[in-house]
Protein backbone atom coordinates (compact mmCIF):
# COMPACT_ATOMS: atom_id res chain seq x y z
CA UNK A 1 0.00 0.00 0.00
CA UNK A 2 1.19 3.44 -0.84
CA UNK A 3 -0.28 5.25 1.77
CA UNK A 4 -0.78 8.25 0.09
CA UNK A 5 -3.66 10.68 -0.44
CA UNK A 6 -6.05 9.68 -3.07
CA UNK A 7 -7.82 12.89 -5.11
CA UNK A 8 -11.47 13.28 -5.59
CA UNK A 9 -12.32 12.18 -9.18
CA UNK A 10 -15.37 13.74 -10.58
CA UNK A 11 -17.76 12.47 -13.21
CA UNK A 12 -19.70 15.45 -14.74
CA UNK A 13 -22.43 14.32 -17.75
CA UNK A 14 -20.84 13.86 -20.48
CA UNK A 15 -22.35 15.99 -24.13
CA UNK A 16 -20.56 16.03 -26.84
CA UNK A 17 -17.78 13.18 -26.54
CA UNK A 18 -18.71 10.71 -29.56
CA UNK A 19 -17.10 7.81 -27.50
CA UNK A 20 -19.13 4.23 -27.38
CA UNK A 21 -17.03 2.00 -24.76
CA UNK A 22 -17.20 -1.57 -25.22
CA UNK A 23 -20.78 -3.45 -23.71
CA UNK A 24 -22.34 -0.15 -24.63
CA UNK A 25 -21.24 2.18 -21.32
CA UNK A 26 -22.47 5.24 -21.58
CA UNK A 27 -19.69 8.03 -22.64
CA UNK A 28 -17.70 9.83 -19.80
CA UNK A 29 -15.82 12.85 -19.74
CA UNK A 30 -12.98 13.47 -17.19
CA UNK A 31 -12.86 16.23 -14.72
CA UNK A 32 -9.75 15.56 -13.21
CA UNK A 33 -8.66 17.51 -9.34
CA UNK A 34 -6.37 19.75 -8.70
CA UNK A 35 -2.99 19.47 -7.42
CA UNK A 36 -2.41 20.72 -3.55
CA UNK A 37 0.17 22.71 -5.07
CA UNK A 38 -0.38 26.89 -5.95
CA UNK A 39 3.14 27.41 -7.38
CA UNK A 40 2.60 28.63 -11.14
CA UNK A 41 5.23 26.07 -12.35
CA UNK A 42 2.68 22.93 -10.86
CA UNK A 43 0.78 21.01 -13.04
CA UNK A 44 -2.93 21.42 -12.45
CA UNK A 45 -5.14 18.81 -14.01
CA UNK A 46 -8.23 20.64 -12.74
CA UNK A 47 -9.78 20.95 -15.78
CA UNK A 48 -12.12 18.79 -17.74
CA UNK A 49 -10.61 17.07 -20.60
CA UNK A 50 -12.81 15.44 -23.45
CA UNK A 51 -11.16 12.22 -24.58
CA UNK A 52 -11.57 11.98 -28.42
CA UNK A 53 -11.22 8.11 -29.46
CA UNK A 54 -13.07 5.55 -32.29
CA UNK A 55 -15.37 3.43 -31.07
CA UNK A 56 -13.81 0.67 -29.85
CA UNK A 57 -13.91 -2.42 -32.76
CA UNK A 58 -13.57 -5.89 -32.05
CA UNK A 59 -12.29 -8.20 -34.11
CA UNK A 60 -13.67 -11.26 -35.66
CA UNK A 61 -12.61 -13.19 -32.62
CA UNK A 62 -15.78 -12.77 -30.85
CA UNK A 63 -17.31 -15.23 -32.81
CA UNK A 64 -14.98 -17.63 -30.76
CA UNK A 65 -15.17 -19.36 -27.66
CA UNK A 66 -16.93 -17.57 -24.65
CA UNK A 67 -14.18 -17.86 -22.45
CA UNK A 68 -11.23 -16.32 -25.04
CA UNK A 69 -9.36 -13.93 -22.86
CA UNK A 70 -10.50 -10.28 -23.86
CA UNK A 71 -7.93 -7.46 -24.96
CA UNK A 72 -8.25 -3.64 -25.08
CA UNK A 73 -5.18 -2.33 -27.33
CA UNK A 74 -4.67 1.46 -27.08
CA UNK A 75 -3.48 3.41 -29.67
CA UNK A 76 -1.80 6.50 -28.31
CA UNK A 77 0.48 7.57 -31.62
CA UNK A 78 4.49 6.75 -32.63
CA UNK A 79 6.23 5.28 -35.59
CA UNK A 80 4.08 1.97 -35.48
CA UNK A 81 1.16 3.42 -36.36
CA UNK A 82 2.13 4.72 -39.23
CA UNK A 83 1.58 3.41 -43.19
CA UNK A 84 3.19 4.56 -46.19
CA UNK A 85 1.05 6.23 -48.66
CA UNK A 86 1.34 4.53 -52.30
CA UNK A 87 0.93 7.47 -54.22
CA UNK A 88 2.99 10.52 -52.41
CA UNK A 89 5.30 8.07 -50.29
CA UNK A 90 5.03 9.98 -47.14
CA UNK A 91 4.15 7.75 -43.77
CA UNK A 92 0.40 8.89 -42.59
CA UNK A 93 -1.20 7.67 -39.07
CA UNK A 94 -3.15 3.99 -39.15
CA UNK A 95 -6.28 3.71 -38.80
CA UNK A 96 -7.18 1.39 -35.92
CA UNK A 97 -10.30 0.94 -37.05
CA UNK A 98 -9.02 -0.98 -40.07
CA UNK A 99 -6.98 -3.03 -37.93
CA UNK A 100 -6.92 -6.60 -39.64
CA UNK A 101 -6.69 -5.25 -42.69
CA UNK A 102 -2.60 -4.43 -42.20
CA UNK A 103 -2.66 -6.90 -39.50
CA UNK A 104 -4.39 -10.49 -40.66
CA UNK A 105 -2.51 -12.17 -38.36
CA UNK A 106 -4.25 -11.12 -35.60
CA UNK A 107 -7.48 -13.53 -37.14
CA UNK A 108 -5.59 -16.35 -35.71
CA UNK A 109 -5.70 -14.71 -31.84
CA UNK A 110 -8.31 -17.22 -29.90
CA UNK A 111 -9.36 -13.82 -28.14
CA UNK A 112 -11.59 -10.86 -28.58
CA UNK A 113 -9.21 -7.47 -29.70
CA UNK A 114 -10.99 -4.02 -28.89
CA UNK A 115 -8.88 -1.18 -29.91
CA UNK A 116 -8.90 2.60 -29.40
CA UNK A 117 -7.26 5.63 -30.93
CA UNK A 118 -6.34 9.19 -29.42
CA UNK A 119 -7.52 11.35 -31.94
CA UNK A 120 -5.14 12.79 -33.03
CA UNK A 121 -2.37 10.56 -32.48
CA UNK A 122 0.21 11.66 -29.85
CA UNK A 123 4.06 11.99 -30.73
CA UNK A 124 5.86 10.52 -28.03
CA UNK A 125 7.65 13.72 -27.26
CA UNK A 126 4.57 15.28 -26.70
CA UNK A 127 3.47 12.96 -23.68
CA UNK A 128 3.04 14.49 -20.36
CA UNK A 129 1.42 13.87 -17.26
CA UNK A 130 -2.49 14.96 -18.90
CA UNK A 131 -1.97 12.15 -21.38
CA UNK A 132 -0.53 9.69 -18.32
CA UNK A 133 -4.03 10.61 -16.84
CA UNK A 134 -6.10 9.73 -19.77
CA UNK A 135 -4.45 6.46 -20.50
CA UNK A 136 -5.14 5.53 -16.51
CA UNK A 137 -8.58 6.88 -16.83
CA UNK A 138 -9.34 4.22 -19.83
CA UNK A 139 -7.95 1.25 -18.07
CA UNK A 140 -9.70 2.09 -15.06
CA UNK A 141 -12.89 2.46 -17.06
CA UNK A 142 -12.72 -0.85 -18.72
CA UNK A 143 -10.76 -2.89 -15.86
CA UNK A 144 -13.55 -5.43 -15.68
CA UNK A 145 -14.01 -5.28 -19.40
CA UNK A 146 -10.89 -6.84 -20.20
CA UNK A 147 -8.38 -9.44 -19.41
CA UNK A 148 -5.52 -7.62 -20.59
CA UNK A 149 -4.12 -3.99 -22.34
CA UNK A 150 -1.71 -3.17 -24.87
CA UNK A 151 -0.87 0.19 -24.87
CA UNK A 152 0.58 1.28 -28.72
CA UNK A 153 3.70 4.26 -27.90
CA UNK A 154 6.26 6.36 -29.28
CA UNK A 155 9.86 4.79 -28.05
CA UNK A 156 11.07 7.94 -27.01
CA UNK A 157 9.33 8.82 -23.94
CA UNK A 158 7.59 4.73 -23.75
CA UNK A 159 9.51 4.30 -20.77
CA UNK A 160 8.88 7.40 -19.00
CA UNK A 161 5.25 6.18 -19.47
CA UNK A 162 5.73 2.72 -18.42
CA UNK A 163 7.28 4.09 -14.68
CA UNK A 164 4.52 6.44 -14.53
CA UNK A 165 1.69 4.02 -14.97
CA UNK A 166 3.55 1.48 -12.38
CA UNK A 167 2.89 3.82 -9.74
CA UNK A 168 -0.90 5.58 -11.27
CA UNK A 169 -2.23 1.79 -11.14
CA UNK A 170 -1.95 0.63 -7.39
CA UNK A 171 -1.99 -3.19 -7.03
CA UNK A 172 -2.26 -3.67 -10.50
CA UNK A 173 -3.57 -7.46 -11.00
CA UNK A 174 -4.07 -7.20 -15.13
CA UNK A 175 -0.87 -6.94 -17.40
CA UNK A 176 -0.38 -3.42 -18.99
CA UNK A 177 1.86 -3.88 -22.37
CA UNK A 178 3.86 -0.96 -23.70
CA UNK A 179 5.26 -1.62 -26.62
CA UNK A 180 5.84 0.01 -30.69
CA UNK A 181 8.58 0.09 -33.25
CA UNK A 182 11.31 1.37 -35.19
CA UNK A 183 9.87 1.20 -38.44
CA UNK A 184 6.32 1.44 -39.39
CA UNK A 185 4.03 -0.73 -39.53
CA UNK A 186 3.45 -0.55 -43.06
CA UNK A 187 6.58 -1.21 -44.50
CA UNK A 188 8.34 -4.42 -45.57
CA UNK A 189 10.77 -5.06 -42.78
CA UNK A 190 8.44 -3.52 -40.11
CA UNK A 191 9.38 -4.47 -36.18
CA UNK A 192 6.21 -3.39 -35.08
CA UNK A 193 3.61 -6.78 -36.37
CA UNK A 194 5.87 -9.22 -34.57
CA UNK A 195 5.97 -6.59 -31.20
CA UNK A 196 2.55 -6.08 -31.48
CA UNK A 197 1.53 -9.73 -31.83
CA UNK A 198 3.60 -11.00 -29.39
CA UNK A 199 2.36 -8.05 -26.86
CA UNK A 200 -1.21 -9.06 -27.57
CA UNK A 201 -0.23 -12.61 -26.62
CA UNK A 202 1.37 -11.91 -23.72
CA UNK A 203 -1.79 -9.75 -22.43
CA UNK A 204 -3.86 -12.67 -22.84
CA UNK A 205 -1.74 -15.38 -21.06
CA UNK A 206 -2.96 -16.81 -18.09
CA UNK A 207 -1.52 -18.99 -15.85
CA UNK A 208 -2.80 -22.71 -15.13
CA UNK A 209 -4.93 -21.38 -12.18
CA UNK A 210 -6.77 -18.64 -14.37
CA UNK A 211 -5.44 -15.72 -13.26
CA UNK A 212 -2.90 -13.02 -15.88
CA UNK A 213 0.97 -14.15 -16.05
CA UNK A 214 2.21 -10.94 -15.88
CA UNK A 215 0.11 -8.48 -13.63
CA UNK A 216 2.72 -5.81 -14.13
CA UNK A 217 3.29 -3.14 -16.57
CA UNK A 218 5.97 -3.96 -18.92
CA UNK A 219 7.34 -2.87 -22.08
CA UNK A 220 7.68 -5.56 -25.03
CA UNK A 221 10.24 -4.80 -27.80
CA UNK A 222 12.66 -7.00 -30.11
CA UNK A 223 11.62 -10.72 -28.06
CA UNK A 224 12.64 -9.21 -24.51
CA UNK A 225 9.00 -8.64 -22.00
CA UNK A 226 10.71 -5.89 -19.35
CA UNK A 227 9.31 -5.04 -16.32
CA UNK A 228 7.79 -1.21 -17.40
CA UNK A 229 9.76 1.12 -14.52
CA UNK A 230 12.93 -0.86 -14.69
CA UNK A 231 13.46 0.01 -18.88
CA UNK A 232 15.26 3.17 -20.15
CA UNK A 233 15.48 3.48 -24.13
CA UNK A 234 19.07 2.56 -25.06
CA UNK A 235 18.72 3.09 -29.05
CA UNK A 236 17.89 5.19 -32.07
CA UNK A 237 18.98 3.24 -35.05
CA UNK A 238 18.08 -0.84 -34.21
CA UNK A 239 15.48 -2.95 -33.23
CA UNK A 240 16.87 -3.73 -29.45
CA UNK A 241 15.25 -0.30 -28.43
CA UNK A 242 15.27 -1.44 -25.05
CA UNK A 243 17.11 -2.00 -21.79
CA UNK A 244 16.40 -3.57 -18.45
CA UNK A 245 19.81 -3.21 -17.45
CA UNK A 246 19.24 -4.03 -13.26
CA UNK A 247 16.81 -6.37 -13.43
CA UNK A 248 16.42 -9.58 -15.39
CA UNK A 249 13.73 -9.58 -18.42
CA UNK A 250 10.28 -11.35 -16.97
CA UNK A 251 10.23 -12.73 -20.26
CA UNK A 252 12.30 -14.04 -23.36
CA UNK A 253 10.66 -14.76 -26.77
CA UNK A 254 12.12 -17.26 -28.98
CA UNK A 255 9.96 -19.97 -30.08
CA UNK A 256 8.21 -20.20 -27.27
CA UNK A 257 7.62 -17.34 -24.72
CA UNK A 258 9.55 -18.28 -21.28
CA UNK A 259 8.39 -16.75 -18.65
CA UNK A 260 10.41 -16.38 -15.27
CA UNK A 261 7.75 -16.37 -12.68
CA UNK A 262 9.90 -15.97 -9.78
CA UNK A 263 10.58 -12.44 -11.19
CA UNK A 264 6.99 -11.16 -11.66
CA UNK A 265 5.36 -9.29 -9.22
CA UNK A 266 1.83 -10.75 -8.36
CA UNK A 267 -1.02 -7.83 -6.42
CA UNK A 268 -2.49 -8.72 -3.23
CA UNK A 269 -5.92 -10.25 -3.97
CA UNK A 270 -7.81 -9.27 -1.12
CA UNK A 271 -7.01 -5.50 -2.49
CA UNK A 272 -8.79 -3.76 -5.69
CA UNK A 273 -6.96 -1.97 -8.15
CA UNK A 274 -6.25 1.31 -7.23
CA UNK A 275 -6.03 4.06 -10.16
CA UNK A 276 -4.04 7.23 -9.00
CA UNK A 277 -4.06 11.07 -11.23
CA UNK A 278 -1.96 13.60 -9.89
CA UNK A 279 1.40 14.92 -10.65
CA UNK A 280 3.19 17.98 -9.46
CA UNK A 281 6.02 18.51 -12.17
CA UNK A 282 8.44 20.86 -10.01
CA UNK A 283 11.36 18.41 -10.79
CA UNK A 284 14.41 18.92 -12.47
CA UNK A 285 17.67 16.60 -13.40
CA UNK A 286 20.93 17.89 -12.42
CA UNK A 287 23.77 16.26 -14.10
CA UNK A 288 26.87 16.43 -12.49
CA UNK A 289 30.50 17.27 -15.08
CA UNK A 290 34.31 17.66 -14.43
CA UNK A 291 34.32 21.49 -14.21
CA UNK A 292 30.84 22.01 -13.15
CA UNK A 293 30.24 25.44 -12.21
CA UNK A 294 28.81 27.19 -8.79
CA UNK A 295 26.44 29.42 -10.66
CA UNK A 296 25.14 26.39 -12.95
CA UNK A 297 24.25 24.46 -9.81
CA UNK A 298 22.89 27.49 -7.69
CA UNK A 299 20.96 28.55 -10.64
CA UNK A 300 19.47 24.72 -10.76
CA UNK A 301 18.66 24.89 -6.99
CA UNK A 302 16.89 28.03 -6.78
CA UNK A 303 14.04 27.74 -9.72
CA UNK A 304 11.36 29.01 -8.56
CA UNK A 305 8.78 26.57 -7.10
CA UNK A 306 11.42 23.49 -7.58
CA UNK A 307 10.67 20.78 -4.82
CA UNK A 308 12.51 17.92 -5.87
CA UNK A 309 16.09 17.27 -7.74
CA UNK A 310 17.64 14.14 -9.33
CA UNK A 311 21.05 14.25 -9.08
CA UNK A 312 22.84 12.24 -11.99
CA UNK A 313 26.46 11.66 -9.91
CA UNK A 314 29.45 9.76 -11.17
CA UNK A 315 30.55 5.80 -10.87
CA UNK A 316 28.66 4.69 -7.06
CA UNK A 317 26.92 7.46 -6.28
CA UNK A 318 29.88 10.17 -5.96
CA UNK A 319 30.52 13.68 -6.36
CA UNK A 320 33.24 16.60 -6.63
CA UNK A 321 34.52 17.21 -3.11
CA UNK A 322 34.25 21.06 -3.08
CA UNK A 323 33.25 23.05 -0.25
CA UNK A 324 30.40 24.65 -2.36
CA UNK A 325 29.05 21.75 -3.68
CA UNK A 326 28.14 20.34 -0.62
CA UNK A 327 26.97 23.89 1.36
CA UNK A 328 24.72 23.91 -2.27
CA UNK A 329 23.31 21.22 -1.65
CA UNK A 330 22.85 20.97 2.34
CA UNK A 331 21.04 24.94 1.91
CA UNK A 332 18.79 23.27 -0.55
CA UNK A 333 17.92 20.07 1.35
CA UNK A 334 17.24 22.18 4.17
CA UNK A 335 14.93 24.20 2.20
CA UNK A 336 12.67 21.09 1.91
CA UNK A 337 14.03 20.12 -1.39
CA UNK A 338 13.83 16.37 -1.74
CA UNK A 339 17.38 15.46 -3.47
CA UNK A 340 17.70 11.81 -4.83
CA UNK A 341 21.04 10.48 -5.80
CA UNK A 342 20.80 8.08 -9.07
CA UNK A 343 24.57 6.84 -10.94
CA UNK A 344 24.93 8.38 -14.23
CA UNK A 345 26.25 4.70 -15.07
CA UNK A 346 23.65 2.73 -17.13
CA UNK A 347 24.30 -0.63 -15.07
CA UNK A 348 24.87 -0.78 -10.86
CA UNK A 349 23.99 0.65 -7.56
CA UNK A 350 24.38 4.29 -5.74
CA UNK A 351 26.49 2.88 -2.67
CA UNK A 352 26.84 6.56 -1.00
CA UNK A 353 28.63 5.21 2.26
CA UNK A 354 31.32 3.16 -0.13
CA UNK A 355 33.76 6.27 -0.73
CA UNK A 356 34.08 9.17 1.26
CA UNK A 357 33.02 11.32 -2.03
CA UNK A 358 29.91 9.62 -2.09
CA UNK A 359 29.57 9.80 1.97
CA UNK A 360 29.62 13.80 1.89
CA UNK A 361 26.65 13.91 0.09
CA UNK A 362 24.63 11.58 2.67
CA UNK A 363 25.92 13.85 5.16
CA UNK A 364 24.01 16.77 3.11
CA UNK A 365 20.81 14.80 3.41
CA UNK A 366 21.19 13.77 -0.18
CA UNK A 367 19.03 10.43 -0.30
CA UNK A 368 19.94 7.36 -2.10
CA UNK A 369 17.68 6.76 -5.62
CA UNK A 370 19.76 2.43 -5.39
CA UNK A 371 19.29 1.55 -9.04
CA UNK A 372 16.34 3.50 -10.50
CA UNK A 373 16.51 4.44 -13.89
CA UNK A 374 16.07 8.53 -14.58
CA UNK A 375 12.84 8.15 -16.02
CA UNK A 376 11.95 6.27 -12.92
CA UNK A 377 13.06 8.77 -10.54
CA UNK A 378 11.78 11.63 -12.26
CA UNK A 379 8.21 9.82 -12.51
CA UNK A 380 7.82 8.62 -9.07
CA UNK A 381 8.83 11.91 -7.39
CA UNK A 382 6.66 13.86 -9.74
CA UNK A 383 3.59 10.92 -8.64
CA UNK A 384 4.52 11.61 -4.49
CA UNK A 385 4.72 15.53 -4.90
CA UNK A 386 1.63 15.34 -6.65
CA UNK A 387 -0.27 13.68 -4.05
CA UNK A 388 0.81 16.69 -1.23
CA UNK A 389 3.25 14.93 0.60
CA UNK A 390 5.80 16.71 2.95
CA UNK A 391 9.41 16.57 2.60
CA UNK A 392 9.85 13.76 4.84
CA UNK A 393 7.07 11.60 3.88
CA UNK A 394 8.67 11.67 0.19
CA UNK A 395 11.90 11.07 1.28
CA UNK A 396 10.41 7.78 3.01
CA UNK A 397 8.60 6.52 -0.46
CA UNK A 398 11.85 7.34 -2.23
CA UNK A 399 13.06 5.10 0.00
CA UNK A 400 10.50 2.24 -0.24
CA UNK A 401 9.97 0.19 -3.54
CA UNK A 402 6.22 1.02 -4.50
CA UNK A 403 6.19 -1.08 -7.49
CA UNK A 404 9.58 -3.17 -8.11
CA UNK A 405 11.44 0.07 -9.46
CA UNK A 406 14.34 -0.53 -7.02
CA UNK A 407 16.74 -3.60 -5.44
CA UNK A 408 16.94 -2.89 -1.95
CA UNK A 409 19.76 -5.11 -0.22
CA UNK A 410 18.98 -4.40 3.02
């Protein structure tokens, strides 16, 4: 359990949203609450936001058994959703709605597909915290609907999603599949059928006593199944988008999909799923250089309105030993800024105690981030600032692993 402050969520009648949800709900529209937060650099989802989808279309699956195992794939925008046009050659968004058409294979699925599309289509390097919302407010919506959801996603902010939605769904006990590609769908030597196909399978897997295989959020790309907050994007150019670098893959695809269910988190059953909404984005990234200057890192410090500051240090979790440094960073701890120490090293552990570099900056009140990937850190504090928790009660969550984001030895 989190044990954090839940906001209000308020369903005004909905009148102009053309949105049918699957078993004929009526439409909703989304007033989401506001952030206990009044500095002008806060994000405030207090306003209501109209989600524009298609109707969601199932595929010709239903006419199969009863029991199939139900999917709801999301189409939020990226490079696999994209075709190439015949005539002009430029790449154009996919229609959803014609879904088996550039997708056949999906005929074979012994499950029922329901898809929806933002409209329009969201570059990945447009997603923010609103969008995180939405996406939360859909699965939520449908949770009993479905057995499973893929989630369609830009690679260049996927895994800044994937951390966010680890936290935003509480107990999770469905799986939540991120995953896209690196080259459209609709041309020849497309990545994105076999990561879609497999993600779909993998959303519909249950295990031998019924219940999902992998009740987590993950991100699926190029035959690895990741867990979602542990993944940072590692390349541009090839398929192997994707890196789990300090913690083992909960899946492998081959031939056969091999799951390692010692490594999958499974929810507490006697406890519903718990969707959560609010961010406060007063968080910045401080990377630390040879030659860093006083001003830069003062400058950093004092933003107006900042609460929160991941500090990118060097090899274990160490830092320049100068006598400003360290006064920079004590005067801004003790301002109630929540500082959290991750290694700018793709692989390993922030040890702060191991070297007496790294011990000076425990002694500031510097916390340890262990082995959380940036877009983890950034996400979760954003997700415990949002929900108006004091200095010391973030410092304690940073601290605890909410959702398998960190390896805590001891």
């Amino acid at each position: 359990m989190y044990n954090i402050r839940q906001g209000r969520l308020v369903r005004p009648p909905c009148k102009d949203m053309p949105f049918v949800p699957h078993l004929q709900r009526k439409p909703i529209q989304i007033q989401f609450p506001s952030l206990p937060c009044n500095q002008r650099n806060c994000l405030l989802l207090n306003k209501s936001v109209t989600l524009h989808y298609h109707s969601p279309q199932t595929t010709e699956c239903e006419m199969k058994t009863a029991d199939c195992p139900s999917v709801l794939l999301i189409y939020t925008g990226g490079t696999i959703g994209m075709i190439e046009n015949p005539e002009t050659g430029a790449l154009e968004s996919f229609n959803f709605d014609e879904l088996l058409k550039h997708v056949p294979e999906l005929k074979r699925f012994n499950c029922h597909i329901s898809t929806y599309q933002f409209n329009p289509p969201i570059d990945s390097s447009d997603m923010e915290p609103e969008l995180w919302a939405k996406i939360v407010k859909i699965i939520s919506s449908h949770y009993n609907d479905y057995d499973g959801f893929v989630i369609l996603h830009g690679t260049d902010t996927m895994a800044y999603t994937a951390c966010a939605l680890s936290f935003m769904l509480e107990n999770l006990s469905k799986p939540v599949i991120l995953t896209g590609s690196q080259l459209p769908i609709g041309m020849l030597r497309t990545d994105g059928k076999e990561n879609l196909i497999t993600a779909i399978e993998i959303a519909s897997a249950r295990r031998p006593d019924g219940t999902p295989m992998v009740p987590e959020v993950c991100i699926f790309f190029e035959n690895e199944l990741m867990r979602g907050n542990r993944t940072t994007k590692i390349n541009a150019e090839n398929f192997n988008a994707f890196r789990s670098f300090n913690y083992p893959p909960l899946a492998k695809v081959g031939i056969h999909i091999r799951y390692e269910e010692h490594l999958i988190r499974r929810p507490d059953p006697s406890r519903p799923m718990k969707p959560h909404y609010l961010f406060d984005t007063n968080v910045v990234v401080l990377t630390l250089f040879p030659g860093i200057r006083e001003s830069i890192v003062s400058s950093v410090l004092h933003v107006p309105g900042i609460k929160a500051v991941v500090l990118k240090t060097f090899g274990s979790g160490n830092a320049p030993q100068k006598e400003w440094l360290i006064r920079q960073l004590k005067e801004a701890s003790d301002r109630g800024i929540v500082i959290v120490n991750i290694t700018q090293c793709q692989r390993g552990v922030v040890e702060m105690q191991r070297y007496g570099t790294g011990l000076q900056l425990l002694q500031t009140g510097v916390i340890s981030g262990y082995d959380s990937t940036p877009e983890c850190a950034v996400t979760k504090l954003m997700f415990l600032l949002g929900h108006g928790l004091n200095q010391q009660e973030v410092r304690r969550l940073m601290d605890s692993n909410l959702a398998g984001e960190i390896t805590k030895t001891c």
